[in-house]
Protein backbone atom coordinates (compact mmCIF):
# COMPACT_ATOMS: atom_id res chain seq x y z
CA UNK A 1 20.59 8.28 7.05
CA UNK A 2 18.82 11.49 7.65
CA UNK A 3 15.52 12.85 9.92
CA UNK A 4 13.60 12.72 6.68
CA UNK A 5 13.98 9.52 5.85
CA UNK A 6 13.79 8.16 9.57
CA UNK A 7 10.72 9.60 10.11
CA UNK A 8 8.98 8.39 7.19
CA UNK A 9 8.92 5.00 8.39
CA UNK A 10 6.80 3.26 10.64
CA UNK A 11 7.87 2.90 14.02
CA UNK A 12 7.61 -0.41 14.24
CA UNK A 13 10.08 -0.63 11.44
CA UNK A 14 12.28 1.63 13.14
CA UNK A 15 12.31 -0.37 16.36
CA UNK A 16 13.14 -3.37 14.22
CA UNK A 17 16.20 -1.77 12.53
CA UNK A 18 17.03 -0.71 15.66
CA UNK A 19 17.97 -4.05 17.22
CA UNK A 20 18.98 -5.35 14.16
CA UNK A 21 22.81 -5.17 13.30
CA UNK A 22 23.72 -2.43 10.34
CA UNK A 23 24.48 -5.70 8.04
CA UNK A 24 20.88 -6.93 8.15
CA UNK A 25 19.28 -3.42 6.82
CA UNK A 26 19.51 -2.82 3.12
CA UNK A 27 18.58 0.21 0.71
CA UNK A 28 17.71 -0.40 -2.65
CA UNK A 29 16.95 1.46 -5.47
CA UNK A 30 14.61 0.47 -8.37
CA UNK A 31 13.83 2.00 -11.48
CA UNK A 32 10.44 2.00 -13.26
CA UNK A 33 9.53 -1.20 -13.94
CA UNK A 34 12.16 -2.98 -11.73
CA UNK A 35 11.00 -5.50 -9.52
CA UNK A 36 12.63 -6.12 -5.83
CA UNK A 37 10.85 -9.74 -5.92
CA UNK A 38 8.35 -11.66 -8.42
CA UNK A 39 5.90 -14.65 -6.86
CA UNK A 40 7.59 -17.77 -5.80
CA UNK A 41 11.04 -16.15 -4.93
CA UNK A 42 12.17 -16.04 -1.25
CA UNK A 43 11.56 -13.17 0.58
CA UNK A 44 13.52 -10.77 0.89
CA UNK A 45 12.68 -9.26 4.62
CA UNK A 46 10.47 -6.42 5.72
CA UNK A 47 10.93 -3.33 3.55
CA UNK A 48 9.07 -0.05 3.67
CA UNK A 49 9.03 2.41 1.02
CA UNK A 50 10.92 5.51 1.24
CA UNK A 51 10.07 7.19 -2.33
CA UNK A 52 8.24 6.16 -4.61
CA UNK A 53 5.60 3.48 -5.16
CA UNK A 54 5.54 -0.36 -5.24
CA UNK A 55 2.63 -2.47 -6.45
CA UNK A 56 1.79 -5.52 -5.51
CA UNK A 57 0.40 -7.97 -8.46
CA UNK A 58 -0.33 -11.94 -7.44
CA UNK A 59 -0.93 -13.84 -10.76
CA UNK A 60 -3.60 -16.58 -11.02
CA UNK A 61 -3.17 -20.28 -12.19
CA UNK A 62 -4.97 -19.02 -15.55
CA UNK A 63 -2.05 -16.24 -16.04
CA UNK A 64 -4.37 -13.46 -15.21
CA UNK A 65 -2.65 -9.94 -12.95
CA UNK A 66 -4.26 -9.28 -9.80
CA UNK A 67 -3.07 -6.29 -8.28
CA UNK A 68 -3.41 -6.45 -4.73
CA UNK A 69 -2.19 -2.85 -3.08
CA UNK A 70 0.17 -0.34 -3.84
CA UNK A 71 2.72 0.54 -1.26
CA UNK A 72 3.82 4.18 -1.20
CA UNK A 73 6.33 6.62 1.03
CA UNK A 74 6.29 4.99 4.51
CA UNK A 75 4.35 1.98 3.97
CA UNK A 76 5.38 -1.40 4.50
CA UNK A 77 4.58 -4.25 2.41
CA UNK A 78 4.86 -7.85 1.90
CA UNK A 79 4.88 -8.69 5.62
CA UNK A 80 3.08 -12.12 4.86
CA UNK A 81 6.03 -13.46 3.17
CA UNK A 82 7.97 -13.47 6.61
CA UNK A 83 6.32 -15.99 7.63
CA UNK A 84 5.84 -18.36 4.12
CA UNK A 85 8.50 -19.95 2.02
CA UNK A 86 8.21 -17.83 -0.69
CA UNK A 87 6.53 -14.28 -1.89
CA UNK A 88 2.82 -14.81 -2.73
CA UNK A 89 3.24 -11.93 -5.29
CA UNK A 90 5.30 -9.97 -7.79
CA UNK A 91 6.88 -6.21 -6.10
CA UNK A 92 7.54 -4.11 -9.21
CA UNK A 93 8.37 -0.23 -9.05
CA UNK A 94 6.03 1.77 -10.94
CA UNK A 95 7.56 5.03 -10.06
CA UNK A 96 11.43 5.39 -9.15
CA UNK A 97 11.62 4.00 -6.50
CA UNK A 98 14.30 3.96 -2.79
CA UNK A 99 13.21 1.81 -0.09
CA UNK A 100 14.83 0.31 3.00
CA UNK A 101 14.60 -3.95 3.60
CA UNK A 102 15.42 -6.00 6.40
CA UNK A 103 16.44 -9.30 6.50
CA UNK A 104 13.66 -12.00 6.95
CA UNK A 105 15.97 -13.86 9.20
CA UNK A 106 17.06 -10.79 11.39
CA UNK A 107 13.43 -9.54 11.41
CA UNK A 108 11.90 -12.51 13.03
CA UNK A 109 15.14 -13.07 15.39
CA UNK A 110 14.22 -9.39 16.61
CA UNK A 111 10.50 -10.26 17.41
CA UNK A 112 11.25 -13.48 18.67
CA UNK A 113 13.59 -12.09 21.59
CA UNK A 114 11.80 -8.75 21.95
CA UNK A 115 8.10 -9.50 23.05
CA UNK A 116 6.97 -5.64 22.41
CA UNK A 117 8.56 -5.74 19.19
CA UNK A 118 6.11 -8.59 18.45
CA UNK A 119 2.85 -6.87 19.31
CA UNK A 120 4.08 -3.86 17.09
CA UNK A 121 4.12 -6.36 14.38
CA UNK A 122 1.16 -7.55 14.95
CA UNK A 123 -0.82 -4.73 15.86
CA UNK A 124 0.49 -3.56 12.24
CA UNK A 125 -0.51 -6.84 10.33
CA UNK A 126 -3.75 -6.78 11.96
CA UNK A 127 -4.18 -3.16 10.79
CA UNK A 128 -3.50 -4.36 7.08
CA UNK A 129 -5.90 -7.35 7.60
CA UNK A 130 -8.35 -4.61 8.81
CA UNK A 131 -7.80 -2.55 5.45
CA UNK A 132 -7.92 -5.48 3.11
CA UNK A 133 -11.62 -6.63 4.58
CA UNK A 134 -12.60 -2.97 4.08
CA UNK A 135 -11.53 -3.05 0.63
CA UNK A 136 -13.04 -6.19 -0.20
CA UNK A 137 -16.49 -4.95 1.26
CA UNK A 138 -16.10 -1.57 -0.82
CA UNK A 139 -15.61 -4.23 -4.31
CA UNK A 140 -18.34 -5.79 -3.41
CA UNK A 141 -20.33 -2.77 -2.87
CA UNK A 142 -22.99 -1.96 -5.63
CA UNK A 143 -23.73 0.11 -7.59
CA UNK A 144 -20.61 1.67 -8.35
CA UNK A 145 -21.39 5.12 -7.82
CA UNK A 146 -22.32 3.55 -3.66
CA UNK A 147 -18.56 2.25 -3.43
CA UNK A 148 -17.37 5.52 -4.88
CA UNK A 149 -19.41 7.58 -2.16
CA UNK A 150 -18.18 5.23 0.30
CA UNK A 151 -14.69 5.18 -0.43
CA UNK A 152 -14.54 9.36 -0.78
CA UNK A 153 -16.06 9.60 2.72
CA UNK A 154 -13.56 8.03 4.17
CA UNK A 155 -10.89 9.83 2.74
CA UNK A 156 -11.82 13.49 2.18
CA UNK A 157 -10.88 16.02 5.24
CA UNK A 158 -13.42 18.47 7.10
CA UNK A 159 -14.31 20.69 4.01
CA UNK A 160 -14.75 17.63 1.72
CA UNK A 161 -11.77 17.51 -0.31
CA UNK A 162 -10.04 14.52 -1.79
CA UNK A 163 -6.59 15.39 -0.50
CA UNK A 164 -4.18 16.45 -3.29
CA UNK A 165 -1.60 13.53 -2.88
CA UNK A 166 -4.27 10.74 -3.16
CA UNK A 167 -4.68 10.55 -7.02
CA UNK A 168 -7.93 9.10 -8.70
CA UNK A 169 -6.13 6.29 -9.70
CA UNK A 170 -6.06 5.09 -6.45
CA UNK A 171 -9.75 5.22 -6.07
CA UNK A 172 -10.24 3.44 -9.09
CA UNK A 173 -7.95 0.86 -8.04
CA UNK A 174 -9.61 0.54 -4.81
CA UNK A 175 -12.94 0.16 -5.87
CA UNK A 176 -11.36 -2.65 -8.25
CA UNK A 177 -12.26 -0.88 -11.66
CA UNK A 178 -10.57 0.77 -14.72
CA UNK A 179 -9.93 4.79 -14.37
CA UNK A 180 -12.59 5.15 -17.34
CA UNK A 181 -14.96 3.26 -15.34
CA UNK A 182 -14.24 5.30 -12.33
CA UNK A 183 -14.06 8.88 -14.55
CA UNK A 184 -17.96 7.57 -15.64
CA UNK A 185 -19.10 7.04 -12.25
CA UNK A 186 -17.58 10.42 -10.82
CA UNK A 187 -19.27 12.43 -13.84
CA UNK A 188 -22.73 10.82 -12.80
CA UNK A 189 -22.21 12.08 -9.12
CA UNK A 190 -21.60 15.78 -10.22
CA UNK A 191 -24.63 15.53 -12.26
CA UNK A 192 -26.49 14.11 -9.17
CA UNK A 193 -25.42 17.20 -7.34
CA UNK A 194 -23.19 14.57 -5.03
CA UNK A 195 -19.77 15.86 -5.92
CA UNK A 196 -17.89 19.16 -7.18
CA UNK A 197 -14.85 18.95 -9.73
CA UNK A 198 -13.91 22.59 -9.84
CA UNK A 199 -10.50 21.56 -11.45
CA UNK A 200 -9.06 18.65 -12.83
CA UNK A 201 -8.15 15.69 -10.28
CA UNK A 202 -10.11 18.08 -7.53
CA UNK A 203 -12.85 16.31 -6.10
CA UNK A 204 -15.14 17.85 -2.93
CA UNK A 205 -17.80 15.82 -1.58
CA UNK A 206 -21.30 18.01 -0.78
């Protein structure tokens, strides 16, 4: 395993696979479209990604997709399922895809005997339970072109630029709304003087 990919996980994963024996830790590969685990299955441990991107979809009782997050390099996903009977969702690659998993069993052995182990856990989960309330507040934020200020606030740097690696797509799906949807609302705030799109998928807050 090399410095690369060690460093591009979390450290509470790394303190994990640390106490864990070699056997427990797992990489997989998945193509595009390849899931690691659909809804119902058992989990499969605490993964993070390495390369690549993993969404997240949960399907309702009427059949319809809701995606819940997209995990990408060094993020960590699924952690509910260590502590249910089965995934609440479907993991499926929608890039190609190398990530490291643990074993369920072998995680929660680790954090049982290892009390700072446990708060790094949790101090992560609480972190994601953090993010998910702030995303449902920014759905339920209206008018759209509000959520979309909102959201770009957060995550532009000092000058006001959307950084390079976070693609539109993601602000569409965090806002919970199609890309055209999302396109319509970012043309209205350059006409409002709110935004600059010098170049395509460059966006700078004024």
């Amino acid at each position: 395993m090399n410095m690369i990919t060690i460093m591009s996980k979390p450290d509470f994963f790394r303190a994990i696979e640390a106490v864990c024996p070699a056997t427990a830790t797992n990489t997989i590969l998945l193509e595009v479209g390849e899931p690691l685990f659909h809804q119902g299955d058992a989990s499969p441990g605490l993964s993070v990604v390495l390369e690549g991107c993993v969404e997240l979809v949960r399907w309702t009782l009427s059949g319809r997709a809701v995606r819940i997050h997209a995990a990408e390099a060094g993020e960590t996903f699924a952690e509910a399922s260590l502590f249910a009977p089965a995934c609440h969702c479907d993991a499926i690659a929608i890039a190609q895809t190398r990530l490291t998993t643990i074993r369920k069993e072998d995680v929660l052995s680790a954090v049982a005997d290892n009390p700072d182990l446990a708060t790094g856990l949790l101090h992560h989960l609480a972190g994601n339970l953090m993010q998910a309330r702030r995303l449902l507040e920014l759905r339920a934020t209206s008018p759209l072109t509000d959520a979309v200020l909102a959201r770009l606030s957060e995550l532009v740097d000092a000058a006001g630029w959307l950084p390079e690696d976070v693609p539109l797509q993601s602000l569409a799906a965090d806002a919970g709304v199609t890309a055209p949807a999302l396109y319509r609302t970012l043309a209205a705030l350059e006409r409002d003087g709110l935004i600059e799109r010098p170049a395509r998928g460059r966006v700078r807050l004024v």
